[in-house]
Structure formats: structure tokens, C-alpha cells
Protein backbone atom coordinates (compact mmCIF):
# COMPACT_ATOMS: atom_id res chain seq x y z
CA UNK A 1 -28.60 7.46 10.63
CA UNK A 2 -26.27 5.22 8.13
CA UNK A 3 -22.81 6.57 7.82
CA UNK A 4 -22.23 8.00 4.41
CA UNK A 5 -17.97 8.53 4.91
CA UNK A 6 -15.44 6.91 6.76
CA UNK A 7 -12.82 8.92 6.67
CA UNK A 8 -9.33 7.14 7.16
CA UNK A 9 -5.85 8.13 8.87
CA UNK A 10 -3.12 6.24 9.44
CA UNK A 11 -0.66 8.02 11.57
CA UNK A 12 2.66 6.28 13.18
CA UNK A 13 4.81 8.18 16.23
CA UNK A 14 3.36 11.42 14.62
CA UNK A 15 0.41 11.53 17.40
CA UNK A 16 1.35 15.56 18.12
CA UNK A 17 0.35 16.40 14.56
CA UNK A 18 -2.88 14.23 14.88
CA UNK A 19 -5.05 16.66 17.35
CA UNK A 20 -4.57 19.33 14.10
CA UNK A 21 -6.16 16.94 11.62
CA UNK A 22 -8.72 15.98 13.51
CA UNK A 23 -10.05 19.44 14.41
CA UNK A 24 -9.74 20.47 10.86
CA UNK A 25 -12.61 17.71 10.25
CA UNK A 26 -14.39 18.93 13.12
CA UNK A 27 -15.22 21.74 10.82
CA UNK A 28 -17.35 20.02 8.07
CA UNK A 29 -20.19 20.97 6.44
CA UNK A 30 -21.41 17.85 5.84
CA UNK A 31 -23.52 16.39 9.08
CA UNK A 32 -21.36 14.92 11.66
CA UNK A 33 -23.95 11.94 12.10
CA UNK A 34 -23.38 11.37 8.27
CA UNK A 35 -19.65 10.53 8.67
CA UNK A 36 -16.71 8.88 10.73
CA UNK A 37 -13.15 9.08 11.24
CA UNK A 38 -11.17 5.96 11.63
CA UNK A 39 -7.86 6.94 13.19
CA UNK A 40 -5.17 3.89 13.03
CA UNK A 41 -2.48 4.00 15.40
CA UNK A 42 0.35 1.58 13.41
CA UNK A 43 2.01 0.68 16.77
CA UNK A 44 3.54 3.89 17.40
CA UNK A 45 6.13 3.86 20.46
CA UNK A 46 4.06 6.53 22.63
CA UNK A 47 0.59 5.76 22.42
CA UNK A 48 -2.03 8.44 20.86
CA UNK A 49 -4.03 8.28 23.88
CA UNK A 50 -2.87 11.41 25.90
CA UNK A 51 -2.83 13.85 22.21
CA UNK A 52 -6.68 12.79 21.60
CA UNK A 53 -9.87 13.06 23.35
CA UNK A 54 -12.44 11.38 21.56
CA UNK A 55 -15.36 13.22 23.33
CA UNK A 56 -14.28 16.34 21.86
CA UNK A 57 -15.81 15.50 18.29
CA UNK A 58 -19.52 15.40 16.95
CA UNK A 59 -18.08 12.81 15.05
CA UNK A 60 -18.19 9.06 15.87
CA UNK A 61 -14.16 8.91 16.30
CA UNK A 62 -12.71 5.43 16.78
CA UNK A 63 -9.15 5.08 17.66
CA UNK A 64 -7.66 1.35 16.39
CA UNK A 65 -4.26 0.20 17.74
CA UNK A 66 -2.51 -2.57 15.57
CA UNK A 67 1.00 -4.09 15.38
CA UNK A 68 3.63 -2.37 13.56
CA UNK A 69 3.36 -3.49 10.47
CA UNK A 70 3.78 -0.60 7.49
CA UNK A 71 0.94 1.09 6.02
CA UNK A 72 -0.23 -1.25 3.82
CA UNK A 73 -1.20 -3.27 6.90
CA UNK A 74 -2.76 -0.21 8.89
CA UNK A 75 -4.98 0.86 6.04
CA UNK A 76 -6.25 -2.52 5.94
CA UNK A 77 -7.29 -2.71 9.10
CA UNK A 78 -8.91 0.61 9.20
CA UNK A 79 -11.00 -0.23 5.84
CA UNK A 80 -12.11 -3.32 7.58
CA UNK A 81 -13.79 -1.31 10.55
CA UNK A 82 -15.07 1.46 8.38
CA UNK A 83 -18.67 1.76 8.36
CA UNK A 84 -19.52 4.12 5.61
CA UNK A 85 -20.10 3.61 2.10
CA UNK A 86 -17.38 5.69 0.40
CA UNK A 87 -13.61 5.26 2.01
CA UNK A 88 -11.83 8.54 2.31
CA UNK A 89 -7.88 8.30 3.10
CA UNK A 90 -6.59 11.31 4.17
CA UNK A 91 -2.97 11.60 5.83
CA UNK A 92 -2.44 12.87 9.40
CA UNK A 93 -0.72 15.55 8.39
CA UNK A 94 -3.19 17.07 5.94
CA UNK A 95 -6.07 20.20 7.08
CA UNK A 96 -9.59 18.91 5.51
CA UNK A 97 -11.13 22.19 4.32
CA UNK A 98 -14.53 22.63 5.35
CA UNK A 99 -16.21 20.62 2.21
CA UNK A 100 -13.80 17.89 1.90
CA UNK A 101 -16.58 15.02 2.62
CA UNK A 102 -19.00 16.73 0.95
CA UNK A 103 -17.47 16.59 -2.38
CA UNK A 104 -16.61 13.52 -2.39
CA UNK A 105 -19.53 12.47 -1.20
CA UNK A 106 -21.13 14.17 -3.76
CA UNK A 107 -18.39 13.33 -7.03
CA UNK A 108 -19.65 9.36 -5.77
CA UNK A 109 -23.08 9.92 -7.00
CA UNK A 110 -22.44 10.43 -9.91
CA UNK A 111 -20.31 7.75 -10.86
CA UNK A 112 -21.47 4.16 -9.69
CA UNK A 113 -17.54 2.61 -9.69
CA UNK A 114 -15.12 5.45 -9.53
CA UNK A 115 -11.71 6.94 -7.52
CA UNK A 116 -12.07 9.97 -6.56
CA UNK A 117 -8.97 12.29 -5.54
CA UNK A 118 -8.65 15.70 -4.35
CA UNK A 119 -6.50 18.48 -4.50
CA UNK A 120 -3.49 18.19 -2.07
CA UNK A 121 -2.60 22.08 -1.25
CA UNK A 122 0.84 21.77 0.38
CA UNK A 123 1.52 24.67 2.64
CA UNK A 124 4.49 25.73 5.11
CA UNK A 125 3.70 24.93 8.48
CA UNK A 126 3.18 28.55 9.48
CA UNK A 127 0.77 29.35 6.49
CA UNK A 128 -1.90 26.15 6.48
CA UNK A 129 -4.28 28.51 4.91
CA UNK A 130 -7.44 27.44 2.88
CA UNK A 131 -5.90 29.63 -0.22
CA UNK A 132 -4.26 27.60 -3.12
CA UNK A 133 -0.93 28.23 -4.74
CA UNK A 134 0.05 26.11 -6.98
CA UNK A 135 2.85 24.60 -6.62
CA UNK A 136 4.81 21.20 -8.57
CA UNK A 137 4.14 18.85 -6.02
CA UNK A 138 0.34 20.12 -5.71
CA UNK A 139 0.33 18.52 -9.43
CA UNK A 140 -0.45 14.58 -9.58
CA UNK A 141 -1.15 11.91 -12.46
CA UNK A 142 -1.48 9.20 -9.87
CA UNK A 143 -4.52 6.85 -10.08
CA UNK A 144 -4.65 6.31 -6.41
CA UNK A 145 -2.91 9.00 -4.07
CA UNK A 146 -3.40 8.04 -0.45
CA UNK A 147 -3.07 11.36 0.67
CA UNK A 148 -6.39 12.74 -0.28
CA UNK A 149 -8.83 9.85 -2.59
CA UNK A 150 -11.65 8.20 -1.95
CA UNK A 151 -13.07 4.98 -3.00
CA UNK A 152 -16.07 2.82 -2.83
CA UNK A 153 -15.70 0.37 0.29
CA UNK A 154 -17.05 -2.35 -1.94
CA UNK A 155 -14.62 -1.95 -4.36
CA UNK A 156 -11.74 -1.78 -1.94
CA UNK A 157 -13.07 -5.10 -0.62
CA UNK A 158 -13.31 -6.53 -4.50
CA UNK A 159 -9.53 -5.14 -5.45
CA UNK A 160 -7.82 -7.60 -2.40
CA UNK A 161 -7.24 -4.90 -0.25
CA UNK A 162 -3.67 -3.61 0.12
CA UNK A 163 -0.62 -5.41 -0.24
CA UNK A 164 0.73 -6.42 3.10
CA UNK A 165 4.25 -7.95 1.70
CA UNK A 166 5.24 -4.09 1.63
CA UNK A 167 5.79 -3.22 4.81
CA UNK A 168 8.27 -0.27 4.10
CA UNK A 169 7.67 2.93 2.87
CA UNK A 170 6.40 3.51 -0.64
CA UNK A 171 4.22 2.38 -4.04
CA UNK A 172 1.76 0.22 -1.65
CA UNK A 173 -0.77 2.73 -2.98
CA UNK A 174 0.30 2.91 -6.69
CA UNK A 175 -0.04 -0.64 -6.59
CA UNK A 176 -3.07 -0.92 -5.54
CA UNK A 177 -4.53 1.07 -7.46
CA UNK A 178 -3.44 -0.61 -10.33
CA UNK A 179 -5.71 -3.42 -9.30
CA UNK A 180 -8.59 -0.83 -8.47
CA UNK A 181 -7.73 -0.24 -13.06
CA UNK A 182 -8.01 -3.76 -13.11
CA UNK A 183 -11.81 -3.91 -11.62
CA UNK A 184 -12.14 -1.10 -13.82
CA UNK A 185 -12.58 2.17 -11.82
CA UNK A 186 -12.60 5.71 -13.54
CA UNK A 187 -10.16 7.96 -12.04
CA UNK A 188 -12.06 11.34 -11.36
CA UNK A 189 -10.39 14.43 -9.80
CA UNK A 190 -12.41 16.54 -7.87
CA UNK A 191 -10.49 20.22 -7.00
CA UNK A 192 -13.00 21.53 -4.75
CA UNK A 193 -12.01 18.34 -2.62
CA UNK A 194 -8.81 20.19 -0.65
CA UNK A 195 -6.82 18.99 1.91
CA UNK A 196 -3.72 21.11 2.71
CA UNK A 197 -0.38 19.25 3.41
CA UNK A 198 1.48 20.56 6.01
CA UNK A 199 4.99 20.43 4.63
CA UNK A 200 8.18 21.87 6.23
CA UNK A 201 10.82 22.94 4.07
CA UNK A 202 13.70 20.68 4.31
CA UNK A 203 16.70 21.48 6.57
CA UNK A 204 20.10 19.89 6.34
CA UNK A 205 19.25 18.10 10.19
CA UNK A 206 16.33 16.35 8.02
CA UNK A 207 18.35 14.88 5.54
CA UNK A 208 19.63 11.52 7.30
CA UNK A 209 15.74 10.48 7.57
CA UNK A 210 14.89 11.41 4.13
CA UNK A 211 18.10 9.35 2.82
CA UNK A 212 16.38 6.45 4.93
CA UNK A 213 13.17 7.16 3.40
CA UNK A 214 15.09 6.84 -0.08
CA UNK A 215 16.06 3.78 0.46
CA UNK A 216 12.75 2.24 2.10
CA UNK A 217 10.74 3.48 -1.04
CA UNK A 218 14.02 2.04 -3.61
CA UNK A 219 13.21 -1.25 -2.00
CA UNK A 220 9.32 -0.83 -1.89
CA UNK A 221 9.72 -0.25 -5.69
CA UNK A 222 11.77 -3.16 -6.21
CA UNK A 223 8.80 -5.13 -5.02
CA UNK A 224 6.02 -2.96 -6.56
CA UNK A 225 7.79 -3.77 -9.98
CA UNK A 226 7.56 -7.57 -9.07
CA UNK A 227 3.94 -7.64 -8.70
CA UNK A 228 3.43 -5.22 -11.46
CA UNK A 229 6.00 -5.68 -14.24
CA UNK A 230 4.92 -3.47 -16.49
CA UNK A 231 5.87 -0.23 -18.46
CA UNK A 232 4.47 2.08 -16.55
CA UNK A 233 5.85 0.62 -13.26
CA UNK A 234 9.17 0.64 -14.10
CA UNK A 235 8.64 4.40 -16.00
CA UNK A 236 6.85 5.42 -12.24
CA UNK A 237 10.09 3.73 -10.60
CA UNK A 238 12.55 4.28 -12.23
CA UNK A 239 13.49 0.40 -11.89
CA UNK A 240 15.10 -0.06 -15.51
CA UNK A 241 18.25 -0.52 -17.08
CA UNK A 242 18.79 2.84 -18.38
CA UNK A 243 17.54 5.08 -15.44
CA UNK A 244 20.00 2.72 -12.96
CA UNK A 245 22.89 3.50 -14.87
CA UNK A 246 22.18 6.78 -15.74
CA UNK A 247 22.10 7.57 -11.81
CA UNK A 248 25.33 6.56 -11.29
CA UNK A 249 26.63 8.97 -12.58
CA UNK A 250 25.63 11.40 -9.67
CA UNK A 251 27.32 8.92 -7.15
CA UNK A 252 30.75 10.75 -7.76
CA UNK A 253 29.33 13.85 -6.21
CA UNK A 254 28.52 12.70 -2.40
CA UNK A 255 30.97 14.05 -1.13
CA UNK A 256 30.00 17.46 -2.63
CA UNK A 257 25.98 16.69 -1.36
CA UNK A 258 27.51 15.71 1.96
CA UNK A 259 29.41 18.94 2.59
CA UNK A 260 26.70 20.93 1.02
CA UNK A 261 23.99 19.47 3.73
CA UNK A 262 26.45 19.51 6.70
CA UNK A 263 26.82 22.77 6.16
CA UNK A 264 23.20 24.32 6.19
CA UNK A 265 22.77 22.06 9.44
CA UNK A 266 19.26 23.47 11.30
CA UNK A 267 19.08 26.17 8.36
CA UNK A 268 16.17 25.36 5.53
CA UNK A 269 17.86 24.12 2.01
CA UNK A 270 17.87 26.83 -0.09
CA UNK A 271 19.27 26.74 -3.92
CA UNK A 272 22.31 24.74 -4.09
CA UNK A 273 21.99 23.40 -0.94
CA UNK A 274 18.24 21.76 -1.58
CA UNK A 275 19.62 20.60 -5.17
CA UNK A 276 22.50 18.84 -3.07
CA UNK A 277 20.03 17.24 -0.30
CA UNK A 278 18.14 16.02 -3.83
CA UNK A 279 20.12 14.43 -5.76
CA UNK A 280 21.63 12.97 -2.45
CA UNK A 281 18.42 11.46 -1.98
CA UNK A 282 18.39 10.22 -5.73
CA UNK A 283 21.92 8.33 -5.09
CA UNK A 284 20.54 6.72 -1.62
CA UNK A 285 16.79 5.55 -3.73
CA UNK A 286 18.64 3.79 -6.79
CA UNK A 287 21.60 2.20 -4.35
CA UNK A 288 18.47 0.15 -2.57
CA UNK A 289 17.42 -0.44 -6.08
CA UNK A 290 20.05 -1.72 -7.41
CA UNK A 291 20.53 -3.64 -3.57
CA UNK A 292 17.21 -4.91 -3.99
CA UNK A 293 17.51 -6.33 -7.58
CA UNK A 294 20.60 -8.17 -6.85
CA UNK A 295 19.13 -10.02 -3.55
CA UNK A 296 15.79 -10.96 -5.72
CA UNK A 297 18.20 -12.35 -8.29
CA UNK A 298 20.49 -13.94 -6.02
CA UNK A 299 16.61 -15.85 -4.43
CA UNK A 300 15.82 -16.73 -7.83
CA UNK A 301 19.06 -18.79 -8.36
């Protein structure tokens, strides 16, 4: 029987979280002869092997290894194996409710060219329920949202594929799907289509990585804004005059962020402490911009 779905994740020295993902589609309605999970390992340090055991799925599971090389890369490489029809991304750190591929699935016939995204229900790690709250970051006005969209693999194929010059964290997916607008693709939205996002709530021990982070996706939006210099890149980014200078202004108060996080060490952020870790984060993002710019114009000359 043809494969309808492949369903994508890209996962990268996370292989501990993968085993929950995977079992999560083990639970789907739709026939497990209909669709397949492509699982891309993005040269992670420990390999995925001893977390995953492929004979434990109905599900034709295939497990690709490739150079470490960013996401943009990875996804590539997985849409290039995939055998179904539609393309489903999904992170490895998302729960596919029980009709995830069927909706999808389903949203596809009824719109030959089309993107299809889910809901993303983000949940704390002890509470990965089914049952939606609404929360802000649940909300999204993305075209293309890697963490829980599908797309024709035609069309993926006819858009260029994703850009492997980013090879940092960041906008490789909101500028793709810009070119997906190009060829153009309907966005349709789909909230039946849940994942939920396992997301723990920042503690002050976390916030070195997400300053990193900051600056990976600064830089990755530097380079988004390059290939895509338009309005509504720089108003996604950030990446203009105004916003720049307007976040200096918070630079004065590191030392107050710094203390702030230092403080709540292994303790979640809560209040003043999670504003602090925030606009930390801010500060760290626009420095890389601003990094970024000046070594692009500093090429150019």
C-alpha cells in the first residue's frame, strides 16, 4: 500500500526525548501501513541507536544519520527519502495526538497546493495532556512553522528545498516558506491537527544556552533578511534601524538581568526574574545583529 504521510523529525543530541515522540505516533488513527516516520539524526555526539528500537512500531520507521550541518540541511535530507505524498514536520519534542495524520491528511484533499499547520499545544513537562489551554505562544501568524505543518512533497521539491547557507539556529523555516508564497501556496490552519510541545519553564541554569540561542537566531536573521529584504522580514526580525537602536537601550541593565538570573540558579523564572532572563535574551539577539550587519558590510567593501 502507497504511503500517504511521511512524517518528519529532526532531532540533534536530544535522542532521550525521541522514544516519547515516537510512541505518541504509535498511537494514530490513521493506518500504520498508510504512513512513515523519517527520523534524522543531525550528527548528534551519542548516536540514537541505543534510545530507539525500530521493531517496536507498526510504522515503517527509518532512522537517517547525516553530518552536522543545522537544520536546514537535516530537513533536506529527510524530505529527500520521504516516501509519502504530503510532508509532515513535526519536532522531537512535540506528542502527536491521536489524529494528527489524519487531519492533515484529510485538510490536503481539499486543497490541491496548500500548507497546512496545526495547533502547537505547549504543555509543562509533567502535564503533556491532550487538553488545550491557550496560551501566547500556542498563537502563530507564521506561514510555515516547522514545528507542526505539512506540505505537499512536490511542492517542497518545486520551492528549492531549504536553505542550507543557514546552518545556525533560526528563520530557515520562515524563509522558506516565503518561497512556498512565491509558488503560491494557501496557508490553511487546521486546529484539530495538535501536537503538544513539551516545554519546561525556564530556570536561571538555562539561561547561558538560551543567550547562545539568541545570538545563533540574531545571526540567522541577519542572513534571512539578505535573501529576503523585504518589509515583513525585517518587521519578523527585528533587523531595522529603529528596532536596533531602540534595544539599546536595555543594554544598561545587564548587570541587573545578570544578578536577577544568578540568583534564581536551578529555581524556575518567575515574575521579575523571567522578565530579567527576557530581555537578557533580547540584548544577546540584537548584539549578533548588529555583529552580523557590520561583518556583511565590512564583505561588501
Amino acid at each position: 500500500m502507497a504511503i500517504d504521510v511521511s512524517v518528519q523529525i529532526c532531532t540533534y543530541n536530544r535522542g532521550a526525548r525521541v522514544p516519547a515522540c515516537l510512541d505518541a505516533l504509535a498511537r494514530q488513527v490513521w493506518p500504520a501501513t498508510r504512513f512513515e516516520v523519517v527520523l534524522v539524526d543531525d550528527g548528534s555526539e551519542e548516536r540514537l541507536a541505543p534510545h530507539i528500537d525500530v521493531t517496536n512500531y507498526a510504522f515503517p520507521l527509518r532512522v537517517l544519520r547525516v553530518p552536522h550541518g543545522g537544520l536546514a540541511r537535516a530537513r533536506n535530507a529527510g524530505i529527500r527519502a520521504a516516501a509519502g505524498e504530503i510532508v509532515l514536520f513535526i519536532d522531537d519534542d512535540t506528542m502527536a495526538h491521536e489524529h494528527l495524520v489524519e487531519h492533515h491528511w484529510r485538510t490536503h484533499q481539499h486543497e490541491a497546493h496548500a500548507v497546512v499547520l496545526g495547533w502547537v499545544n505547549h504543555v509543562d513537562p509533567d502535564d503533556a495532556s491532550p487538553r488545550r489551554r491557550l496560551r501566547l505562544a500556542d498563537l502563530s501568524t507564521s506561514f510555515f512553522w516547522t514545528s507542526n505543518v505539512s506540505v505537499r512533497r512536490q511542492d517542497l521539491l518545486a520551492a528549492g528545498l531549504f536553505d542550507e547557507t543557514f546552518t545556525e539556529y533560526g528563520w530557515e523555516d520562515v524563509e522558506f516558506g516565503e518561497r512556498l508564497r512565491d509558488l503560491g501556496l494557501v496557508r490553511r490552519v487546521n486546529r484539530r491537527a495538535v501536537v503538544s510541545h513539551v516545554k519546561r519553564p525556564w530556570r536561571g541554569a538555562d539561561v547561558p544556552a538560551l543567550l547562545r540561542q539568541a545570538e545563533a537566531s540574531g545571526r540567522s536573521a541577519v542572513l534571512y533578511v539578505a535573501r529576503r529584504p523585504t518589509r515583513r522580514a525585517r518587521l519578523a526580525t527585528g533587523v531595522s534601524p529603529l528596532r536596533i537602536a531602540a534595544n539599546r537601550l536595555l543594554e544598561p541593565g545587564e548587570p541587573w538581568y545578570r544578578r536577577r538570573v544568578d540568583r534564581a540558579g536551578e529555581r524556575p523564572l518567575r515574575r521579575l526574574d523571567w522578565i530579567a532572563a527576557y530581555l537578557w535574551t533580547r540584548v544577546a539577539y540584537f548584539r549578533a545583529v548588529r555583529a552580523a550587519l557590520g561583518h556583511a558590510a565590512q564583505d561588501r567593501a
